[in-house]
N, C-alpha and C. Protein backbone atom coordinates (compact mmCIF):
# COMPACT_ATOMS: atom_id res chain seq x y z
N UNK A 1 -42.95 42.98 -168.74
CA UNK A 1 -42.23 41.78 -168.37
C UNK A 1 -43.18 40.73 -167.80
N UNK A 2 -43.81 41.43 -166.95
CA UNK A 2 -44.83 40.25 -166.22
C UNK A 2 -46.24 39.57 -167.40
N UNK A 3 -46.61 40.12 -168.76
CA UNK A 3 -47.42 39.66 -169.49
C UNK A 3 -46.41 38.95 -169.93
N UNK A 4 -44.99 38.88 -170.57
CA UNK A 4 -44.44 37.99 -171.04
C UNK A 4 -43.95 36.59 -170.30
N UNK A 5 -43.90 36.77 -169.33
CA UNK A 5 -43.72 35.75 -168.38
C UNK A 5 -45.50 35.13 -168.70
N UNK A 6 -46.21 35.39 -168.50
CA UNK A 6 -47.59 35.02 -168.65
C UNK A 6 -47.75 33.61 -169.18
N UNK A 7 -47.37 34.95 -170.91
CA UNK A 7 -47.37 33.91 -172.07
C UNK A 7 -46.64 32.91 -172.05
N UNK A 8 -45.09 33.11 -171.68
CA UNK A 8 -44.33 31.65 -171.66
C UNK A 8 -45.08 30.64 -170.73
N UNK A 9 -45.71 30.64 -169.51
CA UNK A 9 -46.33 29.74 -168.62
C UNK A 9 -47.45 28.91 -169.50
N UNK A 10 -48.43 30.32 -170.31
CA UNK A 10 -49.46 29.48 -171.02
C UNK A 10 -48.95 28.97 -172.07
N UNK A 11 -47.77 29.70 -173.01
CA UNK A 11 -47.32 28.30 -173.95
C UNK A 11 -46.79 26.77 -173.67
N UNK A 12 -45.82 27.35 -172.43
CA UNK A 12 -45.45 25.83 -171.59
C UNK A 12 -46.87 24.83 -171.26
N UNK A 13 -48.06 25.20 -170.33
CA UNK A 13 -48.98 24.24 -170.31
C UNK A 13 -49.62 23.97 -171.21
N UNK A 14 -49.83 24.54 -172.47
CA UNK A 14 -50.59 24.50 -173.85
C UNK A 14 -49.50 22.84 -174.42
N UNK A 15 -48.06 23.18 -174.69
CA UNK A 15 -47.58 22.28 -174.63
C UNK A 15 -47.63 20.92 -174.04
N UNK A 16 -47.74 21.24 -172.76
CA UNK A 16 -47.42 19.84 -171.74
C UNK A 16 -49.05 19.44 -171.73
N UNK A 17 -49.79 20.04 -172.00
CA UNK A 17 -51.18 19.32 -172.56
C UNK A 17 -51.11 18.68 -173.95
N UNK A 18 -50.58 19.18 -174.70
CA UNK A 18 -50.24 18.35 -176.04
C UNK A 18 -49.74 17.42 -175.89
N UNK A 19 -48.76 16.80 -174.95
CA UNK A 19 -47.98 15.75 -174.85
C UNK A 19 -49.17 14.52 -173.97
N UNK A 20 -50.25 15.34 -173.23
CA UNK A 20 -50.91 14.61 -172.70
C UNK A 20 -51.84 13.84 -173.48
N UNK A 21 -52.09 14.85 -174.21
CA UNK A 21 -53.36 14.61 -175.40
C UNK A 21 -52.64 13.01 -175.64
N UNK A 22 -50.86 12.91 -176.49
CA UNK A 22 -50.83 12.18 -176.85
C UNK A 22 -50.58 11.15 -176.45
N UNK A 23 -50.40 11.16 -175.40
CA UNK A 23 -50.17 9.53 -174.09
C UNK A 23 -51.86 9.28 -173.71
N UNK A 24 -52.57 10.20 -173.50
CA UNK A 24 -54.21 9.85 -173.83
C UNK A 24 -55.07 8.78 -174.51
N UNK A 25 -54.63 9.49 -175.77
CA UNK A 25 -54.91 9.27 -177.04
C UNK A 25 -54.33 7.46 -177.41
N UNK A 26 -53.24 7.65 -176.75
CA UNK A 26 -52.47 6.17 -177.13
C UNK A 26 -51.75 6.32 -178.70
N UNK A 27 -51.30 7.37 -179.25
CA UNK A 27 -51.28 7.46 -180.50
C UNK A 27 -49.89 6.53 -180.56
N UNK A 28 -48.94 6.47 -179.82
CA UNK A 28 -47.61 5.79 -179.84
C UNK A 28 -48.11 4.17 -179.83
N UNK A 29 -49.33 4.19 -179.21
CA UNK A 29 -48.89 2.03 -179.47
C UNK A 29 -49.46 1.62 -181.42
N UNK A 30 -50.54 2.95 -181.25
CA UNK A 30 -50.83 2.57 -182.88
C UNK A 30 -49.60 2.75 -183.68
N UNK A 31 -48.70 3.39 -183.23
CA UNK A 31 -47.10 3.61 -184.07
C UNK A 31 -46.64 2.16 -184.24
N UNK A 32 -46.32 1.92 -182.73
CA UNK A 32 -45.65 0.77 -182.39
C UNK A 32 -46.26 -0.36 -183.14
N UNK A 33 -47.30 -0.28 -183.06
CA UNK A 33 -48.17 -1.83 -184.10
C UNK A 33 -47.34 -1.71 -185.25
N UNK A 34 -47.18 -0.90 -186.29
CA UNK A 34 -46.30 -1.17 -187.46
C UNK A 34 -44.92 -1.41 -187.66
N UNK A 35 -44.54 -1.88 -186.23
CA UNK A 35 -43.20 -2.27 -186.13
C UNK A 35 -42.22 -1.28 -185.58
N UNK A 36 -42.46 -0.08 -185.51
CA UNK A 36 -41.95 1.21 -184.76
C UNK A 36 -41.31 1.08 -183.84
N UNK A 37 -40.17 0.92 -183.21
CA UNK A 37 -40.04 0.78 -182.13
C UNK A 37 -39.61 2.07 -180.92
N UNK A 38 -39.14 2.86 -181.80
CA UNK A 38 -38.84 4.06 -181.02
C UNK A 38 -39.32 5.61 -181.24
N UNK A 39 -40.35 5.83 -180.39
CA UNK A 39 -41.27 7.08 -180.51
C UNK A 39 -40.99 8.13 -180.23
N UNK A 40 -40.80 9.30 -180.93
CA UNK A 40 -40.41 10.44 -179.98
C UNK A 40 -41.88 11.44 -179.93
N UNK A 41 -42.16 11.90 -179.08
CA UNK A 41 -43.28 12.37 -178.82
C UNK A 41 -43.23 13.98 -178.91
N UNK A 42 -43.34 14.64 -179.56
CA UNK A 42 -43.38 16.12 -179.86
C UNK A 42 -44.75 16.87 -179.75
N UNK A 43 -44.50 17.76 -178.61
CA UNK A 43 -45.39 19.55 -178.85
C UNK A 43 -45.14 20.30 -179.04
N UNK A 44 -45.94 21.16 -180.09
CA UNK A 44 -45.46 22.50 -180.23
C UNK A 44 -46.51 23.84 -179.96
N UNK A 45 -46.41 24.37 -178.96
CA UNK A 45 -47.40 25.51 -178.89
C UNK A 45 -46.87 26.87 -179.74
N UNK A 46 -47.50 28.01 -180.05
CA UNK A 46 -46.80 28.88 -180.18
C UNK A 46 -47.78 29.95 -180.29
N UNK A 47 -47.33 31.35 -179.99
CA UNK A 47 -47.90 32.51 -180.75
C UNK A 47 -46.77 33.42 -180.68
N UNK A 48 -47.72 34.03 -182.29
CA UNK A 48 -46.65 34.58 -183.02
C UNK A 48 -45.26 34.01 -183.03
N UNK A 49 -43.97 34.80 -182.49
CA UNK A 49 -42.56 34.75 -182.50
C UNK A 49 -42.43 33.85 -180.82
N UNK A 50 -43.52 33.49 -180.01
CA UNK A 50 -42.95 32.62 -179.13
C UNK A 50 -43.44 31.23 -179.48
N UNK A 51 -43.00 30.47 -178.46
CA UNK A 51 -42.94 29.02 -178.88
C UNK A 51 -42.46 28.59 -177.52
N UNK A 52 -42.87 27.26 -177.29
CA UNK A 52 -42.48 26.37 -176.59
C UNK A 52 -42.75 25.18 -177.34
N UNK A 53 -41.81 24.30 -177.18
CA UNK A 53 -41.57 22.43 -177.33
C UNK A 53 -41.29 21.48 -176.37
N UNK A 54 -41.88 21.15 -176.47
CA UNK A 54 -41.76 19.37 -175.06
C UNK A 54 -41.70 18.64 -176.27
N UNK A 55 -40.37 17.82 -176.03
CA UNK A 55 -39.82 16.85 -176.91
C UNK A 55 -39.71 15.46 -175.63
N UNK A 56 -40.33 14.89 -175.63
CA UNK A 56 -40.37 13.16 -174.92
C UNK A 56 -39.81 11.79 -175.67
């Protein structure tokens, strides 16, 4: 139980670093330049059969 708890923590921050990457990165205003107006910002970590998503 306690390695699986582990993994969900490191898929959760693996995630919420992906989301950072992309507010970083600025990848949403290069969206927005083509007229975009509404971004949804998606991570997906996973191994194997687990997974976590941060949807922004």
């Amino acid at each position: 139980m306690q390695k699986a708890l582990h993994k969900r923590r490191d898929l959760k921050n693996s995630a919420e670093l992906g989301i950072k990457q992309i507010e970083e990165k600025g990848y949403e205003k290069e969206i927005k330049s083509y007229g975009i107006e509404k971004v949804i910002k998606v991570a997906i970590a996973f191994d194997r059969k687990n997974v976590e998503i941060i949807v922004k």
